[in-house]
Protein backbone atom coordinates (compact mmCIF):
# COMPACT_ATOMS: atom_id res chain seq x y z
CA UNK A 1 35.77 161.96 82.48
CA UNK A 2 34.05 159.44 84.53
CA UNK A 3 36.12 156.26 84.93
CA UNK A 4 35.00 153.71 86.76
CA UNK A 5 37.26 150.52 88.36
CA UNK A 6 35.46 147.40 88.72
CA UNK A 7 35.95 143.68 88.63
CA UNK A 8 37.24 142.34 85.11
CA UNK A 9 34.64 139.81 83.82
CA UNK A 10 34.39 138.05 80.82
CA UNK A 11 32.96 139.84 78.72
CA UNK A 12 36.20 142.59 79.34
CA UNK A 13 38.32 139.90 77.70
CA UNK A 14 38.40 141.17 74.20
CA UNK A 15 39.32 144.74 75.00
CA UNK A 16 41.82 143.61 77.11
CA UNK A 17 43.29 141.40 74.74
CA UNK A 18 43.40 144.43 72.36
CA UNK A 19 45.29 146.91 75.11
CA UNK A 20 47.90 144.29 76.05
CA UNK A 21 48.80 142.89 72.52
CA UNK A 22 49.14 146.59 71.77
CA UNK A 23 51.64 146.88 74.42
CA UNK A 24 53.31 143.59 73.69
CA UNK A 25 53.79 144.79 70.01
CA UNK A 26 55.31 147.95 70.86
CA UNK A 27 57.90 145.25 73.18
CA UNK A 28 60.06 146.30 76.12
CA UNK A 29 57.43 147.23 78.02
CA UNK A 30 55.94 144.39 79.71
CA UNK A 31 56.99 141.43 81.12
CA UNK A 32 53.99 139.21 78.51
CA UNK A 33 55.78 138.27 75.15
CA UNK A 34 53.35 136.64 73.51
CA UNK A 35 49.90 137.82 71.69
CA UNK A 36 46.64 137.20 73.90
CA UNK A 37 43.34 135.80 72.21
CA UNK A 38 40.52 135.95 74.11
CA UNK A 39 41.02 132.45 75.47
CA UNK A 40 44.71 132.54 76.55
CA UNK A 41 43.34 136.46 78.94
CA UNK A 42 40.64 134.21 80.49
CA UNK A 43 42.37 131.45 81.74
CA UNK A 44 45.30 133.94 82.77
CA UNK A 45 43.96 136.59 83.82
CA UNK A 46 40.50 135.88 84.69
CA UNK A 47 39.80 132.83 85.91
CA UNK A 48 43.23 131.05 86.78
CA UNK A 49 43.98 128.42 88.82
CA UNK A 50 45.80 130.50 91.56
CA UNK A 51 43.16 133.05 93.04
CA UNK A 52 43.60 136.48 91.56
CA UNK A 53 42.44 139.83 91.53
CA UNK A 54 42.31 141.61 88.54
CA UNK A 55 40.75 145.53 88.12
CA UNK A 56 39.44 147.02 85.21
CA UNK A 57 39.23 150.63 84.43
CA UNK A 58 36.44 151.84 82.63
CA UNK A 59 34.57 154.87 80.73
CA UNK A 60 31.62 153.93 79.65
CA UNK A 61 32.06 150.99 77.32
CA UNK A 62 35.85 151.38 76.85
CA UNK A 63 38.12 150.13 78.79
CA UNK A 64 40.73 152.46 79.85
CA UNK A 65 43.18 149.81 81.43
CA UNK A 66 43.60 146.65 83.68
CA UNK A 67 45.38 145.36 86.48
């Protein structure tokens, strides 16, 4: 296994949308309660007003997780 962490960019937006709205679905485990399109994870996640910082975790061309 060779995961990498990296930046998020834009392009990470639709896997990411697929991992959280997985999580969301399955409820009680995060704090997000509504679905994410692609549009809705880059303006809150990826490029929001407030500076942020937000991690992927990758292997290969699947992404493993984000924070």
């Amino acid at each position: 296994m060779n995961v990498v962490v990296r930046p998020a960019e834009l392009e990470d937006a639709p896997q990411m949308d697929t991992l959280l709205n997985a999580i969301i679905e399955k409820g009680g485990t995060t704090a997000q309660q509504s679905l994410f399109d692609d549009d809705r994870m880059i303006r809150h996640y990826l490029t929001p007003k407030r500076i942020i910082s937000c991690q992927v975790a990758v292997e290969g061309d699947e992404l493993l997780g984000f924070q």
